[in-house]
C-alpha atoms as a PDB file:
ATOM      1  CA  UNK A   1     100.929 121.947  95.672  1.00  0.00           C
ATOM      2  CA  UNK A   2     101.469 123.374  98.992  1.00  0.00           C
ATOM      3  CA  UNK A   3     103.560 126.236  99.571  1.00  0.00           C
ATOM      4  CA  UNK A   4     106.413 124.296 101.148  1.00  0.00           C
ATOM      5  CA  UNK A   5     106.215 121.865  98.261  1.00  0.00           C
ATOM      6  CA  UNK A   6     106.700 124.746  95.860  1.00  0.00           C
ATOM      7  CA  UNK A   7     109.522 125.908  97.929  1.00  0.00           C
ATOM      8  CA  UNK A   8     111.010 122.706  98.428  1.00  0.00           C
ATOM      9  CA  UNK A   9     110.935 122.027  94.858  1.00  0.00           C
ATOM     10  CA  UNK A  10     112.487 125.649  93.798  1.00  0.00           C
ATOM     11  CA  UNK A  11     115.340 125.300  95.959  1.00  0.00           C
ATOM     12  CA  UNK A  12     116.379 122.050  95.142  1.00  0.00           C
ATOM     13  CA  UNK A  13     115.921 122.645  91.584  1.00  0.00           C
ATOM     14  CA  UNK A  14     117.851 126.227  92.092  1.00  0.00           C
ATOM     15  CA  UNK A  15     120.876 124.304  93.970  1.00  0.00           C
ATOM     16  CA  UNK A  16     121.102 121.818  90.412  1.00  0.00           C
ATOM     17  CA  UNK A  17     120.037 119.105  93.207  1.00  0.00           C
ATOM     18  CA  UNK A  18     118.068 115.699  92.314  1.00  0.00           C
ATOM     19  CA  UNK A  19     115.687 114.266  94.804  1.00  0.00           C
ATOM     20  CA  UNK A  20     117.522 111.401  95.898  1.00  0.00           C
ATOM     21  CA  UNK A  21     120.660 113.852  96.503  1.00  0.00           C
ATOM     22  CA  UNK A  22     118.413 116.005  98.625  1.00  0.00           C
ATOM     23  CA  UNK A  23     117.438 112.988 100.400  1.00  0.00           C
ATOM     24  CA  UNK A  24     121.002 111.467 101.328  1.00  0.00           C
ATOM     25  CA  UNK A  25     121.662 114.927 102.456  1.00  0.00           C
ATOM     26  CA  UNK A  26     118.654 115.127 104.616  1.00  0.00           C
ATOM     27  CA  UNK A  27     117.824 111.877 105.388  1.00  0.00           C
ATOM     28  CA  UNK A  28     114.631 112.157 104.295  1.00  0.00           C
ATOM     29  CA  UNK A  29     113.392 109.508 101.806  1.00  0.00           C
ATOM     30  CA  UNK A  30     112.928 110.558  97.800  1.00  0.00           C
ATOM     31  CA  UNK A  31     109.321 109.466  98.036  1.00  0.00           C
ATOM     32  CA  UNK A  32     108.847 111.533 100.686  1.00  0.00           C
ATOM     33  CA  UNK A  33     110.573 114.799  99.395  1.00  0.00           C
ATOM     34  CA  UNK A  34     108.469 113.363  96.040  1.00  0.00           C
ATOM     35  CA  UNK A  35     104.927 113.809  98.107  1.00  0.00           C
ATOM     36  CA  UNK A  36     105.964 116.811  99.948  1.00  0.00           C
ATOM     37  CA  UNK A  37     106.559 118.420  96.343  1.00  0.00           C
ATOM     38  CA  UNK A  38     104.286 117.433  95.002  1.00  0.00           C
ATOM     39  CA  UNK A  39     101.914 118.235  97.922  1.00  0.00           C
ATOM     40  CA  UNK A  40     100.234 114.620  98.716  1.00  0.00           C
ATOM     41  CA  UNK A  41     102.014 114.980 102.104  1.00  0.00           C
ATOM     42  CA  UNK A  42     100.956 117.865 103.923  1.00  0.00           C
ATOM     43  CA  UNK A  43     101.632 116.370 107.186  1.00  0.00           C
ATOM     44  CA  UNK A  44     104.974 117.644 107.712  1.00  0.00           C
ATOM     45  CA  UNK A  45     106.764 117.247 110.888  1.00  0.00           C
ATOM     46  CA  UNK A  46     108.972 120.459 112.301  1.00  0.00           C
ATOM     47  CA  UNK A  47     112.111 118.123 112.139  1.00  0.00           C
ATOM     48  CA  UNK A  48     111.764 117.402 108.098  1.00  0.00           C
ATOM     49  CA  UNK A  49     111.639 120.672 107.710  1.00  0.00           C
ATOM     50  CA  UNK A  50     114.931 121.566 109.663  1.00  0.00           C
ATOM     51  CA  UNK A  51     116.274 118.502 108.284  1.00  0.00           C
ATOM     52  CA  UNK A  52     115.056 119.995 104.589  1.00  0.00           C
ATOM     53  CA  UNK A  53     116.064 123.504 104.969  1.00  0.00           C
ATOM     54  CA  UNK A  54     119.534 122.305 107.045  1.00  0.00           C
ATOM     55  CA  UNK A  55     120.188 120.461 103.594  1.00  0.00           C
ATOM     56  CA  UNK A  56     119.480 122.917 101.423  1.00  0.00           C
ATOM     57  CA  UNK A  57     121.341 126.006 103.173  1.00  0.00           C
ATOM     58  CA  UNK A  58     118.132 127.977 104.041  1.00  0.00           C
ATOM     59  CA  UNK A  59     116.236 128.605 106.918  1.00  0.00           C
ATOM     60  CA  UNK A  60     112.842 126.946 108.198  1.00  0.00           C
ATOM     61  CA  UNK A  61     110.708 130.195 107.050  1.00  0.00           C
ATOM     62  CA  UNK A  62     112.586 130.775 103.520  1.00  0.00           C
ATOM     63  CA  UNK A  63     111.414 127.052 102.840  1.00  0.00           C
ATOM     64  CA  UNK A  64     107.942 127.766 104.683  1.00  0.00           C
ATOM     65  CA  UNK A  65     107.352 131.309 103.080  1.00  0.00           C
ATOM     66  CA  UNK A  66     105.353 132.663  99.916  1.00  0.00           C
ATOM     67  CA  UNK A  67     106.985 131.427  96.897  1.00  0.00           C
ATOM     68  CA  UNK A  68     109.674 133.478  95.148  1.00  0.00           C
ATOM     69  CA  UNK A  69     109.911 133.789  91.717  1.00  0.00           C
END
């Protein structure tokens, strides 16, 4: 899992957030937020992250940072 994936999937899960509500906040598809998770896609653009953190009420380098516990 990549580090974004991780962080992606700890914020969501922090916020009590599915990934299909995450992704009709975004506008980023579930399977998409699914790969990124789950760290198949690790070709992610700089405007699915804004559009991630944006979403999720963080910035681009708390969802891009080491992992928090």
């Amino acid at each position: 899992m990549t580090m974004i994936g991780e962080n992606l999937r700890m914020l969501r899960e922090k916020r009590g957030m599915t990934m299909q509500e995450l992704a009709e906040k975004s506008g980023i598809s579930k399977s998409s937020i699914y790969r990124i998770e789950n760290g198949t896609q690790t070709n992610i653009t700089q405007e699915t992250i804004e559009k991630l953190s944006q979403a999720l009420s963080v910035t681009k380098a708390e969802l891009d940072s080491t992992p928090h516990q």
